[in-house]
Protein backbone atom coordinates (compact mmCIF):
# COMPACT_ATOMS: atom_id res chain seq x y z
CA UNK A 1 200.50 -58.44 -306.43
CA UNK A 2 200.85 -60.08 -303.25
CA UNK A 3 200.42 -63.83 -304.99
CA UNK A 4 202.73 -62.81 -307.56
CA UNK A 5 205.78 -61.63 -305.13
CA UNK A 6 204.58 -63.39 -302.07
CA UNK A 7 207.71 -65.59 -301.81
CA UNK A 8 209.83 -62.59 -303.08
CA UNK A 9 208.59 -60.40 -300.25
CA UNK A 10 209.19 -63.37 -297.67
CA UNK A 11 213.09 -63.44 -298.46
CA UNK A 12 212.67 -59.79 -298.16
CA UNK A 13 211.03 -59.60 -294.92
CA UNK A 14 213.50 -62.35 -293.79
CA UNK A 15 217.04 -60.45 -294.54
CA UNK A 16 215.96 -57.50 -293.26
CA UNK A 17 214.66 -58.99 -290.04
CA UNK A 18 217.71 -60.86 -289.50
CA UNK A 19 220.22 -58.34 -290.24
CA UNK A 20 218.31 -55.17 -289.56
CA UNK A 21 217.42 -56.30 -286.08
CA UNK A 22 221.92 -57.19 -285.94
CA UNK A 23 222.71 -53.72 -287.28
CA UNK A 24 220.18 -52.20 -284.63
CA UNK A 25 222.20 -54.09 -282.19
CA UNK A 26 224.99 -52.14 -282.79
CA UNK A 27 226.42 -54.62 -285.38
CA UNK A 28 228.21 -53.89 -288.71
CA UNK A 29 227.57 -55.94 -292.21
CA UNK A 30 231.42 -55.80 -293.08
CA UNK A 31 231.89 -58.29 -290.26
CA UNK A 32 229.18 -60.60 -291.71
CA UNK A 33 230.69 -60.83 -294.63
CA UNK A 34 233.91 -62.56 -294.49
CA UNK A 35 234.66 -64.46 -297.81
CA UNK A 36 236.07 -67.98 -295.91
CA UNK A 37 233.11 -68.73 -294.13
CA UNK A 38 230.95 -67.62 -297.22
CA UNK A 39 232.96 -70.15 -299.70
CA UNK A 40 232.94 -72.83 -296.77
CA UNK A 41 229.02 -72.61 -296.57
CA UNK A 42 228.01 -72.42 -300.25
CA UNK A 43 231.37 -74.02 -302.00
CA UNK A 44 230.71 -77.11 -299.48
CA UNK A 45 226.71 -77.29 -299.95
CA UNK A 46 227.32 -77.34 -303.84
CA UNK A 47 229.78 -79.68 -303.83
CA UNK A 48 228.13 -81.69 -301.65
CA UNK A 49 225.22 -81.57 -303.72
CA UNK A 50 227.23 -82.33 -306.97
CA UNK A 51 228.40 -85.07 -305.07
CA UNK A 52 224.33 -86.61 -304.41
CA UNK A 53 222.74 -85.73 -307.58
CA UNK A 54 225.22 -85.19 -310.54
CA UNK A 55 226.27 -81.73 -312.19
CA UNK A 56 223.24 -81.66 -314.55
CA UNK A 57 220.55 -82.06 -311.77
CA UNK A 58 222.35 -79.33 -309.78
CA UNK A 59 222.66 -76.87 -312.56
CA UNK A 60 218.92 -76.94 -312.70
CA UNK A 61 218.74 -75.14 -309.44
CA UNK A 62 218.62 -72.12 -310.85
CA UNK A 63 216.25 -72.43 -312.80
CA UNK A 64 214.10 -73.97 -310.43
CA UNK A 65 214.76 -71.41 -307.83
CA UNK A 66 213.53 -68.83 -310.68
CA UNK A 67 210.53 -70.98 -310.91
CA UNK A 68 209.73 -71.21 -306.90
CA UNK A 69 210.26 -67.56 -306.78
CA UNK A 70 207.61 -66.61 -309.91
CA UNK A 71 205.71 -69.96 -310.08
CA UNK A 72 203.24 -70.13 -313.20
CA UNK A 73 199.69 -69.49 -312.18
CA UNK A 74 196.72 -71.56 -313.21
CA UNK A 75 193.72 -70.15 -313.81
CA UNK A 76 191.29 -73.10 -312.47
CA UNK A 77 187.65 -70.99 -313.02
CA UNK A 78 188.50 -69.94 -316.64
CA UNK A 79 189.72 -73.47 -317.03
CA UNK A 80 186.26 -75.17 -315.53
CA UNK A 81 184.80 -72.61 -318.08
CA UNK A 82 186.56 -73.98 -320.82
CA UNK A 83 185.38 -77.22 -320.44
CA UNK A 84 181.92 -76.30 -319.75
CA UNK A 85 181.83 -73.98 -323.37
CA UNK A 86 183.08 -77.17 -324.77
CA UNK A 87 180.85 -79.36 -323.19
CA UNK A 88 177.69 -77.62 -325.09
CA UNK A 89 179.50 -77.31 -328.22
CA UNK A 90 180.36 -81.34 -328.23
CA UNK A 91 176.37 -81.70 -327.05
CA UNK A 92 175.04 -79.46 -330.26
CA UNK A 93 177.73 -80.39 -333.01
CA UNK A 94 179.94 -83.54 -331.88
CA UNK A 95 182.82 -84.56 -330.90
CA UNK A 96 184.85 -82.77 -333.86
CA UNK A 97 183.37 -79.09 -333.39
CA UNK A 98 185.57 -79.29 -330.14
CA UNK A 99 188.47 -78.43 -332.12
CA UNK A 100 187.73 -74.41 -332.37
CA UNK A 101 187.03 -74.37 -328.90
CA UNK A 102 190.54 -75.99 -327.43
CA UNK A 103 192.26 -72.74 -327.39
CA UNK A 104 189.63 -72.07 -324.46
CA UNK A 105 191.42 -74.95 -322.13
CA UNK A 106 194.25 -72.43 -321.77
CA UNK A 107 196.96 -75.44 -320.87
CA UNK A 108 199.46 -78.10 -322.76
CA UNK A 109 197.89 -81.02 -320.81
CA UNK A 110 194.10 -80.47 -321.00
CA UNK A 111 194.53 -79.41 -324.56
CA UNK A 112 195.97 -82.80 -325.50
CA UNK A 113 193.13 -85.18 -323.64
CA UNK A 114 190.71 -83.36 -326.05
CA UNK A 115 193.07 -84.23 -329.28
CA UNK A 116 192.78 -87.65 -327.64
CA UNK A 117 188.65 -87.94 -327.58
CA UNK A 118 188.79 -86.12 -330.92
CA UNK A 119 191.17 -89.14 -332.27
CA UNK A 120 188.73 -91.72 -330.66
CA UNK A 121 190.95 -92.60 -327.64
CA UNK A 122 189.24 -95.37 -325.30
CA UNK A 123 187.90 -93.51 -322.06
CA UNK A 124 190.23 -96.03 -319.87
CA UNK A 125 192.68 -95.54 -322.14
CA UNK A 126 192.42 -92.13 -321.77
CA UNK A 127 192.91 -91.70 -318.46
CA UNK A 128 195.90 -94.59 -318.11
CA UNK A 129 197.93 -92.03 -320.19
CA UNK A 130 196.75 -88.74 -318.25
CA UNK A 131 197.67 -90.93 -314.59
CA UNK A 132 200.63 -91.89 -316.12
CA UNK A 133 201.41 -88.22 -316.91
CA UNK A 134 200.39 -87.41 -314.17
CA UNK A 135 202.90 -89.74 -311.92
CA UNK A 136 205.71 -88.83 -314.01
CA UNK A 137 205.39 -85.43 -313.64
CA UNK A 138 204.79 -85.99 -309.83
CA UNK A 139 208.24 -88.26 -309.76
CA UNK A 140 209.84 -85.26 -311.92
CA UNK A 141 209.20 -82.75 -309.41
CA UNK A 142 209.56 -84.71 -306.35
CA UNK A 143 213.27 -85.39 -306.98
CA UNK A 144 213.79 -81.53 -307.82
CA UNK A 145 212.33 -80.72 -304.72
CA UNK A 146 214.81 -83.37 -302.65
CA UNK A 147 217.69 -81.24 -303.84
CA UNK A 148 217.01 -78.50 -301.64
CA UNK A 149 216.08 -80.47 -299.26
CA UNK A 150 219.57 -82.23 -299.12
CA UNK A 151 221.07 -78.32 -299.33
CA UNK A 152 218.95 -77.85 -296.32
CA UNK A 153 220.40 -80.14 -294.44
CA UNK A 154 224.28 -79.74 -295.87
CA UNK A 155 224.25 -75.80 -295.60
CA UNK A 156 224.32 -76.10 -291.46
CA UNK A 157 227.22 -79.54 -291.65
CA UNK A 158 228.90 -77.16 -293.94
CA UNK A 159 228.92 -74.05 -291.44
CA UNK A 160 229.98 -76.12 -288.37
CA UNK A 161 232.88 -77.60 -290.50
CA UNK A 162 233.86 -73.53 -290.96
CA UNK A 163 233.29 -73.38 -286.92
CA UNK A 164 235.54 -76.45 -286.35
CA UNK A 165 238.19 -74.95 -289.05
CA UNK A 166 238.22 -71.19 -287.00
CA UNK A 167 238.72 -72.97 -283.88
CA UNK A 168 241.48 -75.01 -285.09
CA UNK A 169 243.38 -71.62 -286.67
CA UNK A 170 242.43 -69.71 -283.51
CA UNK A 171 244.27 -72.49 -281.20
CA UNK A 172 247.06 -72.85 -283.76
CA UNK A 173 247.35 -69.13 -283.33
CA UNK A 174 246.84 -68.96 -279.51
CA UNK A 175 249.62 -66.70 -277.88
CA UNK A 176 250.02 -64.45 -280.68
CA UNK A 177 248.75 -61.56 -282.46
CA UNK A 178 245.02 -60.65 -280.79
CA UNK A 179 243.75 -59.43 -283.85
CA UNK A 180 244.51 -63.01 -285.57
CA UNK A 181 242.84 -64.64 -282.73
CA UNK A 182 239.84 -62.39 -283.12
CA UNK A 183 239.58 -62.74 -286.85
CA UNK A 184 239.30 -66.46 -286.35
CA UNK A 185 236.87 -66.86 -283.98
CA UNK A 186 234.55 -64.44 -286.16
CA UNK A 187 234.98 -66.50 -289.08
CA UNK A 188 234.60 -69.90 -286.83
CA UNK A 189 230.86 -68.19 -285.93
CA UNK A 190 229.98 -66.30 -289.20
CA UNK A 191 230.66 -69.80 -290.53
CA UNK A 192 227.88 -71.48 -288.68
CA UNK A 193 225.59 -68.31 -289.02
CA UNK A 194 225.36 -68.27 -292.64
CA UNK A 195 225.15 -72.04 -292.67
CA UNK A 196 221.91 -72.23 -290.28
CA UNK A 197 220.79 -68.87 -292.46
CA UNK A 198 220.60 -70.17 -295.54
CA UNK A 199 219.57 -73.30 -294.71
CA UNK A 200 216.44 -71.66 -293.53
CA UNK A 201 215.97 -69.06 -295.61
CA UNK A 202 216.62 -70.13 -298.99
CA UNK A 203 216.87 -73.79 -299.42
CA UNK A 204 214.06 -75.11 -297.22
CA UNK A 205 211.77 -72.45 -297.77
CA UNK A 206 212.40 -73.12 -301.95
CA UNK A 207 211.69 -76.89 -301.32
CA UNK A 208 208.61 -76.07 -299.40
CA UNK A 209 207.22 -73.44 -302.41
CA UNK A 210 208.51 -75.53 -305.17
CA UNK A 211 205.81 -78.19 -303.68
CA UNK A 212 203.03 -76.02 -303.62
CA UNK A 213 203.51 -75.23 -307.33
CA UNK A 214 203.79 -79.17 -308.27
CA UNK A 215 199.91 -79.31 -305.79
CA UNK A 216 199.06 -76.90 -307.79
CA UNK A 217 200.10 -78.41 -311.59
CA UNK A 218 198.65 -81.41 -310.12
CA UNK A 219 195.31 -80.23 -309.29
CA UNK A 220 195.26 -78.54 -312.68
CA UNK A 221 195.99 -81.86 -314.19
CA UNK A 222 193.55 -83.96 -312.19
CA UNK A 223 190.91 -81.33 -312.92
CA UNK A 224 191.71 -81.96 -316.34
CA UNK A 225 191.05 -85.42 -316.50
CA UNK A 226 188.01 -84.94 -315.13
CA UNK A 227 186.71 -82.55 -317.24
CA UNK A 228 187.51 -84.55 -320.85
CA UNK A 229 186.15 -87.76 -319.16
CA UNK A 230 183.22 -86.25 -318.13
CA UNK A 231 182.81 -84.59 -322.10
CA UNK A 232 183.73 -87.62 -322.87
CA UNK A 233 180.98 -90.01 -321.69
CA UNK A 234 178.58 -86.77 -322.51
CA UNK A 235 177.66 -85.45 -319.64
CA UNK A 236 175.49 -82.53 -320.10
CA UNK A 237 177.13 -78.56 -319.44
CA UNK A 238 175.45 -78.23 -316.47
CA UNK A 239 176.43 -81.14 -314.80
CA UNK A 240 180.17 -81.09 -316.16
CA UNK A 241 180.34 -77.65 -314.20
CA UNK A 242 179.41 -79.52 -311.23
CA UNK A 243 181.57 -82.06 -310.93
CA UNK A 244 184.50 -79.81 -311.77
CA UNK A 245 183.35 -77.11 -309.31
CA UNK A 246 183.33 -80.05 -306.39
CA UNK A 247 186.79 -80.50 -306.74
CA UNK A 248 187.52 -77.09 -305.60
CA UNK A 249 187.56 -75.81 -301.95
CA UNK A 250 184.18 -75.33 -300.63
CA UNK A 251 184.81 -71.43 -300.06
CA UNK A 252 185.52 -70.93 -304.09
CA UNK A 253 182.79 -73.11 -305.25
CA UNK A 254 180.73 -70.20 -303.22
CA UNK A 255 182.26 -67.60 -304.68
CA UNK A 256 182.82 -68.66 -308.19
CA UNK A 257 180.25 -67.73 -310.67
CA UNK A 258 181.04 -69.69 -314.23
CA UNK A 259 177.99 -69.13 -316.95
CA UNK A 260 177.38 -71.58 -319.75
CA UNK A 261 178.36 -69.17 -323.14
């Protein structure tokens, strides 16, 4: 539950700090909420955006910001399993009585490295395509994650352009109606807030999960390779579980327990 919503529950826990501990203060959300600064903030940061990295790169936000919100989840100890299975089924039948047990490898990539050895594929050649998969995936999902880095750092530019703009209407305004006066200095200040706010809270904090779930794919990947090279060059099922197991942290290797079916 809690790795499922974690990053769900961390916007949650965010918002409601922020603005619960402002309407404890005495504070009132329809003052918050004041449509200029709100259009300044996120019109500018999108445009700005649009600007950097082209229309089609920034309409993949969304889904991207779906994906950092309910990443995909990778089972690695079913996966080391999966290899291991197949590793004593390649031993006691060859390489070709792999191909009932793929649908044990759970995932696209690993799947495909043991077509590969089934179609003969050169170890080194082998694993020049995986690492080349491997670095274009990485490439991929580094330049998604510099998007919201760049909205990081254009949300706050954004909200002290607002601030600048309220102070210029409040001083354009100064020596007449109060309640214009006041009206502009809360948008010059709401402007900045839900720059910083956002900043902080959506776009930096997406950047940062969306690069745990690319460590993640990668380590799945890597693991991979390891695994079909290691079936590959016929290691036996006890020692494939091994050198798969090592490239988890220390504390799972512990606690895992992975028989040989």
């Amino acid at each position: 539950m809690l790795k499922k919503f974690g990053s769900v529950i961390g916007l949650v826990i965010g918002f409601v700090s922020i603005f619960g501990a402002y309407y404890l203060e005495g504070g009132t959300f329809g003052a918050l909420f004041i449509a200029s600064s709100i259009i300044i903030v996120f019109g500018g940061t999108f445009a700005a955006t649009i600007i950097g990295v082209g229309i089609e790169k920034f309409l993949s936000i969304f889904s991207l910001i779906k994906r950092a919100y309910f990443p995909p989840r990778y089972d690695i100890k079913n996966l080391i399993s999966g290899f291991v299975i197949i590793s004593k089924k390649s031993r006691k039948e060859g390489i070709l009585a792999m191909e009932g047990q793929i649908a044990k490898l759970l995932y696209p990539f690993p799947k495909k490295l043991i077509r590969l050895v089934m179609d003969g594929t050169d170890i080194d050649l082998l694993e020049n395509i995986a690492l080349g998969e491997i670095k274009a995936m990485q490439n991929r999902h580094y330049s998604f994650i510099s998007i919201f880095n760049k909205m990081g750092g254009y949300a706050p530019t954004m909200g002290i352009i607002g601030t600048v703009m309220g102070l210029i209407m409040t001083l354009a305004n100064a020596g007449k109606d109060p309640t214009i006066l006041i009206h502009n200095i809360a948008t010059a200040f709401i402007a900045t807030l839900w720059g910083i706010l956002s900043a902080n809270l959506l776009w930096l904090p997406i950047s940062d999960r969306l690069r745990e779930c690319h460590l993640e794919e990668k380590q799945m990947m890597e693991l991979s390779l390891e695994g079909v090279m290691a079936i590959q060059s016929g290691e036996i099922p006890s020692i494939v579980k091994s050198r798969l197991m090592s490239l988890l942290p220390q504390k799972e290797q512990d606690s895992s327990v992975i028989k040989l079916k």
